[in-house]
Protein backbone atom coordinates (compact mmCIF):
# COMPACT_ATOMS: atom_id res chain seq x y z
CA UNK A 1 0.00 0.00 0.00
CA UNK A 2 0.97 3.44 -1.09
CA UNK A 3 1.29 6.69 0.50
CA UNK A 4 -1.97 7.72 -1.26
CA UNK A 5 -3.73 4.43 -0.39
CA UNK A 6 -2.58 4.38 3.08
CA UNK A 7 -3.89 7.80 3.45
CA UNK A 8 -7.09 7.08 2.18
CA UNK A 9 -7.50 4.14 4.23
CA UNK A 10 -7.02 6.07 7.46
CA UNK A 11 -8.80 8.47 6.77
CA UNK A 12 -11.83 6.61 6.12
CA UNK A 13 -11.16 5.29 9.30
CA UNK A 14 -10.76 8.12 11.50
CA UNK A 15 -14.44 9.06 9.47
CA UNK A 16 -15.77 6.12 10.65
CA UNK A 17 -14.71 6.36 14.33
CA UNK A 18 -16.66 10.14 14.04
CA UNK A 19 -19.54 8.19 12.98
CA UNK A 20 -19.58 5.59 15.81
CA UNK A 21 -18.69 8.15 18.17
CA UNK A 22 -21.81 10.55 17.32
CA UNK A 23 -24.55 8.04 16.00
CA UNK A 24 -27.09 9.58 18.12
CA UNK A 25 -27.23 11.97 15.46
CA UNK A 26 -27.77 10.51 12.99
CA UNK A 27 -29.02 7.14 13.31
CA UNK A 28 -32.47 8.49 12.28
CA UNK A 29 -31.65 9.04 8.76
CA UNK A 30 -31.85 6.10 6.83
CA UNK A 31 -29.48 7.26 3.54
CA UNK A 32 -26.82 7.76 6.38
CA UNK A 33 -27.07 4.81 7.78
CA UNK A 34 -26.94 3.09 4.60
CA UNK A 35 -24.03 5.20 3.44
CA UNK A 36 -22.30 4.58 6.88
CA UNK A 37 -23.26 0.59 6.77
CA UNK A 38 -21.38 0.63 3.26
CA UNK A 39 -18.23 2.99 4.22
CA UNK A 40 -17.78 0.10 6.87
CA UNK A 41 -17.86 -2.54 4.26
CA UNK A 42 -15.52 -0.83 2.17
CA UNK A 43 -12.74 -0.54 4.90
CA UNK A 44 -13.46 -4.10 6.25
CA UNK A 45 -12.38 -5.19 2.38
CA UNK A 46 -9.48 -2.81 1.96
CA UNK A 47 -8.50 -4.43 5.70
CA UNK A 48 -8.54 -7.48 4.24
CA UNK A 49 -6.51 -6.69 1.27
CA UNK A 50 -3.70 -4.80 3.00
CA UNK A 51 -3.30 -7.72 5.60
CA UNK A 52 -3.21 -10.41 2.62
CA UNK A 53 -0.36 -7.90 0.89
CA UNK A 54 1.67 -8.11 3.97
CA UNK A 55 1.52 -11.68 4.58
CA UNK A 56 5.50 -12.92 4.77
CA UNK A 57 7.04 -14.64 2.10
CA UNK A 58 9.93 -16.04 4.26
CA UNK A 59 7.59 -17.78 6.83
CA UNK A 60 6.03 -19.55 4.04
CA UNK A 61 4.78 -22.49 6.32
CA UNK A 62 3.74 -20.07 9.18
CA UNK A 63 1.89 -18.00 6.95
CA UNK A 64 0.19 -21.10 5.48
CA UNK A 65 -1.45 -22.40 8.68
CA UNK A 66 -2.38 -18.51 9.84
CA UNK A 67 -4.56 -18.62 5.83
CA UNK A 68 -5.79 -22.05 5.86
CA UNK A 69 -6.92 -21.32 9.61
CA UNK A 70 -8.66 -18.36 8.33
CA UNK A 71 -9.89 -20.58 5.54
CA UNK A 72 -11.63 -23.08 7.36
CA UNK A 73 -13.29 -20.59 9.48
CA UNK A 74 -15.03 -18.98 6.53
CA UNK A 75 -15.82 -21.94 5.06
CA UNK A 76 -17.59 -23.45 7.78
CA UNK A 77 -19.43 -19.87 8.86
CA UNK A 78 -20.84 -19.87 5.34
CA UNK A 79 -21.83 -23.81 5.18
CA UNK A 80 -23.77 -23.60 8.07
CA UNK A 81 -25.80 -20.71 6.69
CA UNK A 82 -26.08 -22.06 3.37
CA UNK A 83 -27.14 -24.98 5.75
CA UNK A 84 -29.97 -23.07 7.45
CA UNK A 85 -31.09 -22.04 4.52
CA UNK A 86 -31.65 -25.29 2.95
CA UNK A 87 -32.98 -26.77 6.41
CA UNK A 88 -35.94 -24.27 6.44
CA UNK A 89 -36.57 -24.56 2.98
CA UNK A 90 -36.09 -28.24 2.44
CA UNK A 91 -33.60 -28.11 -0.15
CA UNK A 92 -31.83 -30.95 0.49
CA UNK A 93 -29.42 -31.34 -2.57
CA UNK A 94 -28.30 -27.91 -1.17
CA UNK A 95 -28.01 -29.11 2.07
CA UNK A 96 -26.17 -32.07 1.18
CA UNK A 97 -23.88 -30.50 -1.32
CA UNK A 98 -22.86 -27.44 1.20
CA UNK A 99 -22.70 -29.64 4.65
CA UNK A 100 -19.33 -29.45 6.40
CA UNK A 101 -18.38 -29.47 9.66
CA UNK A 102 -14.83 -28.36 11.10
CA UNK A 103 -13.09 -31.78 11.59
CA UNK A 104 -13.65 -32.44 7.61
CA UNK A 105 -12.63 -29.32 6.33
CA UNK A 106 -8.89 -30.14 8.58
CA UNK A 107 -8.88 -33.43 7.17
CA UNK A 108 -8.98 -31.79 3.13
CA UNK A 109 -5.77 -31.82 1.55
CA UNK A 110 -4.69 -28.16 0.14
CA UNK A 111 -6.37 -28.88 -3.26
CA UNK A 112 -9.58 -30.57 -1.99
CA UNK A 113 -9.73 -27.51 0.67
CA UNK A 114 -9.93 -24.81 -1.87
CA UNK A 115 -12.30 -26.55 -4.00
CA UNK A 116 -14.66 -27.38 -1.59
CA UNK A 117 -14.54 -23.89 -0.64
CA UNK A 118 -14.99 -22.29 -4.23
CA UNK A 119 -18.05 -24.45 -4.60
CA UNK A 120 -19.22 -23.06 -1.39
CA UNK A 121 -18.52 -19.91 -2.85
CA UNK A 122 -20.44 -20.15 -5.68
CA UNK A 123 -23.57 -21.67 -3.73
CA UNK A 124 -23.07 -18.57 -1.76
CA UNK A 125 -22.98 -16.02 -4.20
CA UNK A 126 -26.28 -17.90 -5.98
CA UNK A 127 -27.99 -17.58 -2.96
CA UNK A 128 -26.68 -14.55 -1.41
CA UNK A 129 -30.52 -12.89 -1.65
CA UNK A 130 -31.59 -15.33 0.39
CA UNK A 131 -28.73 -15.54 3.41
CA UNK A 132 -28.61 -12.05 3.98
CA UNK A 133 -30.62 -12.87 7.78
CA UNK A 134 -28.04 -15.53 7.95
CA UNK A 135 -25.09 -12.76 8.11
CA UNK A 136 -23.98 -13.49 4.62
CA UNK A 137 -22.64 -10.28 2.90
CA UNK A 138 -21.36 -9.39 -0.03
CA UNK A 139 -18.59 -8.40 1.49
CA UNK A 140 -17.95 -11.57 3.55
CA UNK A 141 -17.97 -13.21 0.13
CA UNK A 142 -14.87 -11.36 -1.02
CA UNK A 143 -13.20 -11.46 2.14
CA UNK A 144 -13.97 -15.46 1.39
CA UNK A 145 -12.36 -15.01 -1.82
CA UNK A 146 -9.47 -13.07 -1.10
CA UNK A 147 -8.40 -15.90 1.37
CA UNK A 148 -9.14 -18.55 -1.19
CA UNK A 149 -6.17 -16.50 -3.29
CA UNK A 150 -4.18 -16.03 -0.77
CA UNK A 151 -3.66 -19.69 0.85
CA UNK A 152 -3.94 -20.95 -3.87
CA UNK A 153 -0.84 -18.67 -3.70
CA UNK A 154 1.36 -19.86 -0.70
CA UNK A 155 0.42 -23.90 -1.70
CA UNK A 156 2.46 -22.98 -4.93
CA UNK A 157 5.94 -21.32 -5.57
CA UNK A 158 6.71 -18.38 -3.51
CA UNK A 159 7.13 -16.73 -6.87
CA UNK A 160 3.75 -16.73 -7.22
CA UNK A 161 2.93 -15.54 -3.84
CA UNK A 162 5.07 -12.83 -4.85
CA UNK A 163 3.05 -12.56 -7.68
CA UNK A 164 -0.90 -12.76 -5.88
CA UNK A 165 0.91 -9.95 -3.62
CA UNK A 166 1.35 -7.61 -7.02
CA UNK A 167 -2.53 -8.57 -7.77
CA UNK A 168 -3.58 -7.76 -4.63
CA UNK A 169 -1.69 -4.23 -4.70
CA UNK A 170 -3.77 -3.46 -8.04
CA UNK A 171 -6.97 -4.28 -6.58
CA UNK A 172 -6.04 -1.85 -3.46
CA UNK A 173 -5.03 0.80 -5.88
CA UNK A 174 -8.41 0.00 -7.61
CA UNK A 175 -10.63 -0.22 -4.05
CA UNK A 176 -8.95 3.16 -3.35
CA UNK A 177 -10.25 4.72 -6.31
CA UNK A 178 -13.55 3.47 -5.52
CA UNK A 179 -13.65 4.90 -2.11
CA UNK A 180 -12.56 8.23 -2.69
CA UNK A 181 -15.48 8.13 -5.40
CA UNK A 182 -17.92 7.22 -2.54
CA UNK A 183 -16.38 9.70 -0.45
CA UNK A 184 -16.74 12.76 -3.08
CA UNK A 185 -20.02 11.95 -4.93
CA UNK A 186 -21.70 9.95 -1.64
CA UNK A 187 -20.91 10.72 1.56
CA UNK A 188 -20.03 14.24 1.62
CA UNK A 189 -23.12 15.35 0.33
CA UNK A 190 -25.30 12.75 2.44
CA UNK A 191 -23.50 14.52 5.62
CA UNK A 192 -24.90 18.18 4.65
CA UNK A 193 -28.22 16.55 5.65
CA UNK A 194 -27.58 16.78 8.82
CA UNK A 195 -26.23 21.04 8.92
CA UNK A 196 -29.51 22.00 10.68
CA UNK A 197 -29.45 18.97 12.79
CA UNK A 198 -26.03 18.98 14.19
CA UNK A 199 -23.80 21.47 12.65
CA UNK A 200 -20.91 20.76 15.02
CA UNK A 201 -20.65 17.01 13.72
CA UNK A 202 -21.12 18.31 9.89
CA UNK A 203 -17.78 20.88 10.58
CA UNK A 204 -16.04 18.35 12.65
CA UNK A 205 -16.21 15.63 9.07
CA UNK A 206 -15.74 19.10 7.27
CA UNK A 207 -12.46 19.55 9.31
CA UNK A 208 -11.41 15.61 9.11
CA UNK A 209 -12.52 15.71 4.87
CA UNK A 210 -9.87 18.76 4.69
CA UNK A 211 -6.75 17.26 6.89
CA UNK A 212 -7.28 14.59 4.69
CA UNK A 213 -6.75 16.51 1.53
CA UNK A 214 -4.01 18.61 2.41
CA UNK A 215 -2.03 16.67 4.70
CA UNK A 216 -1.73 19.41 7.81
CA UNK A 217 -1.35 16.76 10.78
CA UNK A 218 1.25 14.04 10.80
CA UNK A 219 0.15 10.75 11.49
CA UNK A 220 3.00 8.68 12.53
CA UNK A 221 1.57 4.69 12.67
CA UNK A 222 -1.65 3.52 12.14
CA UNK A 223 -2.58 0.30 14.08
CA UNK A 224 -5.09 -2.14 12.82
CA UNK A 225 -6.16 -5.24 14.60
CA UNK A 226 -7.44 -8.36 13.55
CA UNK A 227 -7.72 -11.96 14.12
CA UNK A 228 -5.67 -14.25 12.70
CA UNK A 229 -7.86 -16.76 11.43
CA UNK A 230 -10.75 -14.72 10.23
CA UNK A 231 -9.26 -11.95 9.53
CA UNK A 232 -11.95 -9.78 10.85
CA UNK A 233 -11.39 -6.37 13.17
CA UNK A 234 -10.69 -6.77 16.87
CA UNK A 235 -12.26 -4.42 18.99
CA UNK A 236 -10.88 -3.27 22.69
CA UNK A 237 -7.40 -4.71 22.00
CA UNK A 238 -4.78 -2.86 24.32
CA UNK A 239 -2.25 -1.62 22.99
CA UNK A 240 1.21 -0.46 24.66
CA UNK A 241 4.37 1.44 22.48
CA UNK A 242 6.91 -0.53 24.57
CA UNK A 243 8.87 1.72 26.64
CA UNK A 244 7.03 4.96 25.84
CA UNK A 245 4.20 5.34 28.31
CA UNK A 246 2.51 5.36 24.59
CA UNK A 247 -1.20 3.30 25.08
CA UNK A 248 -4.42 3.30 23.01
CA UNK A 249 -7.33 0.97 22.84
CA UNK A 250 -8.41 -0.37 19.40
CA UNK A 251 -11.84 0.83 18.14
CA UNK A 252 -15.18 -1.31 17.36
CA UNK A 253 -13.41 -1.79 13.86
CA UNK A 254 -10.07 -2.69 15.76
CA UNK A 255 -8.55 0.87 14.60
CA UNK A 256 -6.54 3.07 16.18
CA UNK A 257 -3.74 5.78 15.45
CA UNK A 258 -0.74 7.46 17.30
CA UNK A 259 0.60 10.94 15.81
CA UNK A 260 3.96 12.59 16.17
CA UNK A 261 6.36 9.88 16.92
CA UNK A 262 9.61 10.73 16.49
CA UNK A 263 11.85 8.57 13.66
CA UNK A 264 13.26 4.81 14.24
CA UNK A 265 12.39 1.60 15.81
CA UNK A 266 9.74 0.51 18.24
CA UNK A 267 7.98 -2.05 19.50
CA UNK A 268 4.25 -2.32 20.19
CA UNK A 269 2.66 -5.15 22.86
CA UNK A 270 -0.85 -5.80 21.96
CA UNK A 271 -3.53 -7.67 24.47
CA UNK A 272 -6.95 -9.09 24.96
CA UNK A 273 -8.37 -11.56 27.31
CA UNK A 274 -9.76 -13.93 23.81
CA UNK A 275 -6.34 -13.80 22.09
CA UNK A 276 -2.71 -14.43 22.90
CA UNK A 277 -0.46 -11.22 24.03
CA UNK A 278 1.93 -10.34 20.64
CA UNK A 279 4.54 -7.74 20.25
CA UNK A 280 5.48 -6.69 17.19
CA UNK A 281 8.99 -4.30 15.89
CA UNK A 282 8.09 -1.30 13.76
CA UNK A 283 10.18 1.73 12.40
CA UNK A 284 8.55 4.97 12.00
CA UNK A 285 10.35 7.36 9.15
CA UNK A 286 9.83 10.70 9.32
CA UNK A 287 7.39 12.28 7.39
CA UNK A 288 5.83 9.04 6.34
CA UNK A 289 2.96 7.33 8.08
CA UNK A 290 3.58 3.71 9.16
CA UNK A 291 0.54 1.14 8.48
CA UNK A 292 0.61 -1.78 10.93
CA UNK A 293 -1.68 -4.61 11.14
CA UNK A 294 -1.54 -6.91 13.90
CA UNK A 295 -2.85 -10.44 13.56
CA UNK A 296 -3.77 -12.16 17.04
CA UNK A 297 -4.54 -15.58 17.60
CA UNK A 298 -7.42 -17.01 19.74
CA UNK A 299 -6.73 -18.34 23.16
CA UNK A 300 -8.67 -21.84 22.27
């Protein structure tokens, strides 16, 4: 991810994190709550993207179990709610075709995994219409996708994890483009709506729209978090620069940001009761905003 990117991506975060913070006033106005609902989707995607890009190519077999973990949680999230869906209907060559539980899914080899999965996928996206009460998005069907690239990727060369890496920077650069479009033609005009509502919220996303344009406060590090196997945002994760009296708490959407650090190498602990305590090394350079995503892994 690019400078550009990255600052798109945070800013669409700090946006949302106005949103959650005020949503008393505006959580009567249904076009904002749609256009909120579907800023939200679009940052859970580019999440998604960024932490497939920085998957490690020299912890090949590391970075395999952390995907196919994340795999086989998808998988079975979406079988049992293709599942549902054919139990209440009665469909039972759907039911039969889509039924897996955990222990088979570990027992696939890599190849019978990811096709298993794709044909999930494609029941999925058939039937999305109908699984929408059954928490299937759109957007959980890319994230499902994305991870069926990723973990195709690392069973092969790492040249061509190298080279899914390059594909997923071109779909960031194009998810980018497709944000700022939201954010010019959608968002900023569904927020006048509220001006004779709650004018102070409308000049506070006024004042965040225009740091984000001209670049006036330095961010130093962005932190994301997010779990290892699903890949989905961690919310009320503490986290700790080590050594710098330096602590935040992730947001609902597992974001967070600290400004004005000072050039060269840290450290950051991370913690949460559900997930195992990591610390990661970072290096801030000056003038540059660094993006870090932590991936945590589920106490079991």
């Amino acid at each position: 991810m690019n400078k550009r990117q990255m600052g798109v991506y945070s800013i669409c975060r700090t946006l949302e994190q106005h949103f959650d913070d005020d949503s008393s006033v505006w959580d009567g106005f249904a076009p904002i709550i749609d256009s909120k609902a579907e800023l939200s989707d679009k940052i859970i995607v580019l999440a998604a993207l960024l932490a497939a890009q920085m998957i490690n190519l020299t912890g090949i077999a590391e970075s395999k179990e952390i995907v196919r973990r994340s795999l086989e949680e998808q998988a079975f999230v979406l079988s049992a709610a293709i599942c549902s869906y054919a139990s209440v209907t009665k469909d039972t060559i759907l039911y039969n075709g889509c039924f897996y539980n955990m222990s088979t899914l570990k027992q696939f080899k890599g190849d019978a995994l990811v096709g298993a999965v794709t044909y999930l996928l494609a029941e999925g996206r058939k039937e999305l219409a109908n699984l929408d009460r059954y928490n299937v998005t759109d957007t959980s069907l890319i994230l499902l996708k994305s991870t069926i690239d990723s973990f195709t990727a690392i069973m092969k060369r790492p040249e061509d994890s190298i080279k899914h890496r390059s594909t997923t920077t071109h779909t960031i650069e194009t998810k980018t483009k497709e944000m700022l479009t939201f954010l010019n033609k959608q968002l900023d005009n569904m927020v006048v709506m509220l001006l004779p509502t709650a004018p102070e919220f409308v000049e506070t996303y006024k004042a965040l729209r225009v740091i984000a344009t001209t670049g006036t406060r330095h961010l130093a590090l962005t932190i994301t978090t997010m779990d290892a196997a699903t890949l989905r945002p961690i919310a009320h994760v503490n986290l700790e620069i080590v050594g710098k009296n330096i602590k935040r708490v992730s947001s609902i959407r597992g974001f967070n940001t600290v400004q004005n650090l000072v050039g060269g190498a840290y450290q950051i602990r991370a913690t949460q009761q559900n997930y195992f305590t990591k610390t990661e090394s970072f290096t801030i350079v000056p003038g540059e905003t660094t993006e870090l995503i932590i991936l945590l892994n589920a106490v079991v």
